[in-house]
N, C-alpha and C. Protein backbone atom coordinates (compact mmCIF):
# COMPACT_ATOMS: atom_id res chain seq x y z
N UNK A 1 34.63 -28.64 -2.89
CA UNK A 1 34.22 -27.67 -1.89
C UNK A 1 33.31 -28.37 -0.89
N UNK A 2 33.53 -28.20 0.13
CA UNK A 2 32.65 -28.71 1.39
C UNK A 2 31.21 -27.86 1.56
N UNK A 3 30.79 -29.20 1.91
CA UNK A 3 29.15 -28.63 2.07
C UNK A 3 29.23 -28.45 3.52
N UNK A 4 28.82 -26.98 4.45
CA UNK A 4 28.42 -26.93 5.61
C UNK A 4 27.14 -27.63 5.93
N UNK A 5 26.62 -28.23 6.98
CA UNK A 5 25.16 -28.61 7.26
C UNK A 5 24.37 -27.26 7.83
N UNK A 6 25.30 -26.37 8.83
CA UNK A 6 24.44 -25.09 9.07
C UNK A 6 24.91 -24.09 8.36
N UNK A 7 25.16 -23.90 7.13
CA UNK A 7 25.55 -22.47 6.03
C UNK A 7 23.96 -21.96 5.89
N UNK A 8 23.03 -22.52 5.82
CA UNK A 8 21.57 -22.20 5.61
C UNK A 8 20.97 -21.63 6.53
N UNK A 9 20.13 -20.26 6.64
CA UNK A 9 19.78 -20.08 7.55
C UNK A 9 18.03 -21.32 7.71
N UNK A 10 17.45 -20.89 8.68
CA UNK A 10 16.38 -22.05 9.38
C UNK A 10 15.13 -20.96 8.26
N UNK A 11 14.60 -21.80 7.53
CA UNK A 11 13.17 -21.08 6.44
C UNK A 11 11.98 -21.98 7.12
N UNK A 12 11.06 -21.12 7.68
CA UNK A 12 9.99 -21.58 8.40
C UNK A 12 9.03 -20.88 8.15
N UNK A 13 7.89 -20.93 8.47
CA UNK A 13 5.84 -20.28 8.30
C UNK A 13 6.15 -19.37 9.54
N UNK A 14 6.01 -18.27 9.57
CA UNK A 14 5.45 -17.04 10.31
C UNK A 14 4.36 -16.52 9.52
N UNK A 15 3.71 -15.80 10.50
CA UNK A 15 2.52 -14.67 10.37
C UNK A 15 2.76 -13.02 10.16
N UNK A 16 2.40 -12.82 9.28
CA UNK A 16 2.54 -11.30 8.86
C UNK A 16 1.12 -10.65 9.21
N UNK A 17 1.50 -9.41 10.15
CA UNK A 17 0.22 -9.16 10.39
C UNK A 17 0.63 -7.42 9.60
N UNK A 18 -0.68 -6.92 8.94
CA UNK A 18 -0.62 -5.69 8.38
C UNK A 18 -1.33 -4.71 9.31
N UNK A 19 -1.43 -3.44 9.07
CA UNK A 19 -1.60 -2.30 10.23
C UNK A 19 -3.64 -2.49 9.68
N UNK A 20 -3.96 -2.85 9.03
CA UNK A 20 -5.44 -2.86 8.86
C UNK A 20 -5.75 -4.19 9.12
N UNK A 21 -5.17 -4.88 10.01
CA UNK A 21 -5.34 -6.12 10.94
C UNK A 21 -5.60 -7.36 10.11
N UNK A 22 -5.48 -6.89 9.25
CA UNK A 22 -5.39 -8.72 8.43
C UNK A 22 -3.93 -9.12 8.36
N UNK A 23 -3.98 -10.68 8.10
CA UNK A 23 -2.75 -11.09 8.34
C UNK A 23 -2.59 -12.20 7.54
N UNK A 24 -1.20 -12.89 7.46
CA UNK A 24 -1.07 -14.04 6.36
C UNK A 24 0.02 -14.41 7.05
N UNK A 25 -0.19 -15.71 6.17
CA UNK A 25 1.30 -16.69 6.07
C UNK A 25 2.15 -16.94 5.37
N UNK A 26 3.34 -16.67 5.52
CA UNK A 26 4.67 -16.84 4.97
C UNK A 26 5.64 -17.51 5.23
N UNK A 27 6.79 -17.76 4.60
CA UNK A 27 8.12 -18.87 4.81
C UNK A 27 8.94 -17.39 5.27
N UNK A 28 10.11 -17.39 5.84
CA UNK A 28 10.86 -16.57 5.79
C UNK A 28 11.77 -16.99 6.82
N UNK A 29 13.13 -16.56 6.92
CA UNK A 29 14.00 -16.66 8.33
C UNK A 29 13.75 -16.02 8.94
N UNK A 30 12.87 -14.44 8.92
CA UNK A 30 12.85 -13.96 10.33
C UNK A 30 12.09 -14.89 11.58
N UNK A 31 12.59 -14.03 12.87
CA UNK A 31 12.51 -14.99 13.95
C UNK A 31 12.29 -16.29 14.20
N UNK A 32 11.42 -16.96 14.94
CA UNK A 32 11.44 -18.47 14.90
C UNK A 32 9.93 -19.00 14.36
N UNK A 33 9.74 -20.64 13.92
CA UNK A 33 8.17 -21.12 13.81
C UNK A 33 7.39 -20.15 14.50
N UNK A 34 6.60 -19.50 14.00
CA UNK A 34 4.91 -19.58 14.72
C UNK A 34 5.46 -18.18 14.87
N UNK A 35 6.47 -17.18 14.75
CA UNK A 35 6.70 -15.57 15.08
C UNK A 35 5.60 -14.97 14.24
N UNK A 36 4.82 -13.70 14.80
CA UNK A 36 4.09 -12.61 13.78
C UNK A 36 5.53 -11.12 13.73
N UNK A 37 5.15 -11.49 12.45
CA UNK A 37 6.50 -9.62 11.97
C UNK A 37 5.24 -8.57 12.04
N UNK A 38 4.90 -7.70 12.56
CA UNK A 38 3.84 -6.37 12.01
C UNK A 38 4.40 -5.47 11.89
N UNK A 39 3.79 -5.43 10.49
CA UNK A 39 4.19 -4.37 9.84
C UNK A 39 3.48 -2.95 10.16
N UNK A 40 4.65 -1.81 10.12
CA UNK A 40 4.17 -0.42 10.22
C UNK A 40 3.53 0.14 9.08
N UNK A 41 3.59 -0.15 8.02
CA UNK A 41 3.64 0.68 6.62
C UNK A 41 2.75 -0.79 5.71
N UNK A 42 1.23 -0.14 5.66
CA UNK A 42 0.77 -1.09 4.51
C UNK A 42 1.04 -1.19 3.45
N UNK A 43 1.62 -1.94 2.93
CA UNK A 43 1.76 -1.97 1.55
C UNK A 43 0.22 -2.18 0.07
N UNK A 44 -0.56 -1.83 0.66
CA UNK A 44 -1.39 -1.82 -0.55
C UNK A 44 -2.05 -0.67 -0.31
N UNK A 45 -1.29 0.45 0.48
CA UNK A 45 -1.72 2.19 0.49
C UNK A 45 -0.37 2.74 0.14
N UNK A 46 0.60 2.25 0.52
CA UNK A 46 2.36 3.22 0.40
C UNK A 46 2.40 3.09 -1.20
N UNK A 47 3.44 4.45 -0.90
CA UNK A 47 3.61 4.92 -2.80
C UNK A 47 4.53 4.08 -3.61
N UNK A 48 5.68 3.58 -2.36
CA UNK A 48 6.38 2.61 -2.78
C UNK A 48 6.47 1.23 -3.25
N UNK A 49 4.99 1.20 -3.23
CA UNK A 49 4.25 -0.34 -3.23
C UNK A 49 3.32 0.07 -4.81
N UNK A 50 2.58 1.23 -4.35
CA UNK A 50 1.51 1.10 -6.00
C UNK A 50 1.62 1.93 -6.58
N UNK A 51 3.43 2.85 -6.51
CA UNK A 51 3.66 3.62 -7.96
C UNK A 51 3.24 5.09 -7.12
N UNK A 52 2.28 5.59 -6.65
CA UNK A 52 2.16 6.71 -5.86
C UNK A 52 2.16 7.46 -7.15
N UNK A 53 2.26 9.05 -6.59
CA UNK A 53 2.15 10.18 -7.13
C UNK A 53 3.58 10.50 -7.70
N UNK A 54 3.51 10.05 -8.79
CA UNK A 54 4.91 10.26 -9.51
C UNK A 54 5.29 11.99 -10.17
N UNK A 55 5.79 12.88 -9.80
CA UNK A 55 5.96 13.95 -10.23
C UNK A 55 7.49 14.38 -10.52
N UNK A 56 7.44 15.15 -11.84
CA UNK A 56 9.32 15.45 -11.82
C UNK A 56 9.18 16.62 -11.24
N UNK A 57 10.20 16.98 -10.57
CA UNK A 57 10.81 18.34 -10.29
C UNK A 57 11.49 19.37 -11.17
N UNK A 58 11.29 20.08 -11.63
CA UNK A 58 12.26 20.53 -12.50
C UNK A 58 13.36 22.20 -11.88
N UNK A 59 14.00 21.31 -11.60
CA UNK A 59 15.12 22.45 -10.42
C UNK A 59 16.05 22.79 -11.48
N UNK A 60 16.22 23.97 -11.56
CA UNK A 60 17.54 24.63 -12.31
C UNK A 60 17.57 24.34 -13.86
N UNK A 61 16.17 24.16 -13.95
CA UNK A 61 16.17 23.94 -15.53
C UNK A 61 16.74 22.59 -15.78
N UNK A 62 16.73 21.89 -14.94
CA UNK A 62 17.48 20.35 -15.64
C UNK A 62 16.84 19.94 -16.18
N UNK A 63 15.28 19.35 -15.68
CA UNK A 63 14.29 18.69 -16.95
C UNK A 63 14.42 19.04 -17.98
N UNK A 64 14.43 20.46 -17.90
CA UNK A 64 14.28 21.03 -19.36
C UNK A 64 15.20 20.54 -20.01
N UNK A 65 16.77 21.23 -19.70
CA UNK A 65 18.05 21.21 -20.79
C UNK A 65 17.46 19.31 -20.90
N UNK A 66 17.89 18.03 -20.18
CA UNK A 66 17.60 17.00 -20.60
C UNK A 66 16.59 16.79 -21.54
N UNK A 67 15.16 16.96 -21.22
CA UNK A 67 13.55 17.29 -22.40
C UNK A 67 14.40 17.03 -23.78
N UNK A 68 15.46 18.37 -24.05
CA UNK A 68 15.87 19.31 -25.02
C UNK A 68 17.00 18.39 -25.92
N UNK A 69 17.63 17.88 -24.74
CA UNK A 69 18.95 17.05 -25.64
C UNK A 69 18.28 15.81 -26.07
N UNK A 70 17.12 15.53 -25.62
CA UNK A 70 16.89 13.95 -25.97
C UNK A 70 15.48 14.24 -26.19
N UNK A 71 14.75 15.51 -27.19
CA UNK A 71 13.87 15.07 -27.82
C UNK A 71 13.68 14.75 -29.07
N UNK A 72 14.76 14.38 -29.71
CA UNK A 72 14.34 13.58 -31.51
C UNK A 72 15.11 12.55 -31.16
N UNK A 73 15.47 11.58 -30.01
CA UNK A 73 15.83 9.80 -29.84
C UNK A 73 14.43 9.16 -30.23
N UNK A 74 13.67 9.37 -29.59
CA UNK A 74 12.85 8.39 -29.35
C UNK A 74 11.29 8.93 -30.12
């Protein structure tokens, strides 16, 4: 199998800047050397980042009937 020389994209140091104005350095392909990415969404406040407020819903009785079929497994 042939090796391409450009199959790789270009991995270079950009600046990540976060919405509470600190910022870092990273490797990544986005844009070119020396680009800042800023980000909209901090990740060390979003729920998606530290687990957040985890709550079940229980619509139409599903938790329940499930609860029910699978409480003597475990």
């Amino acid at each position: 199998m042939k090796k391409a020389a450009d199959c790789h994209p270009d991995y270079h140091p950009i600046r990540v800047q976060l919405p509470n104005g600190s910022d870092f350095i990273t490797y990544s392909t986005y844009g070119k050397e020396g680009d800042t990415l800023a980000l909209d969404i901090d990740p060390s406040t979003h729920p998606a980042w530290t687990g957040g407020d985890q709550k079940l819903m229980d619509r139409g009785g599903r938790l329940s009937k499930f609860k029910k079929k699978f409480e003597g497994m475990f």
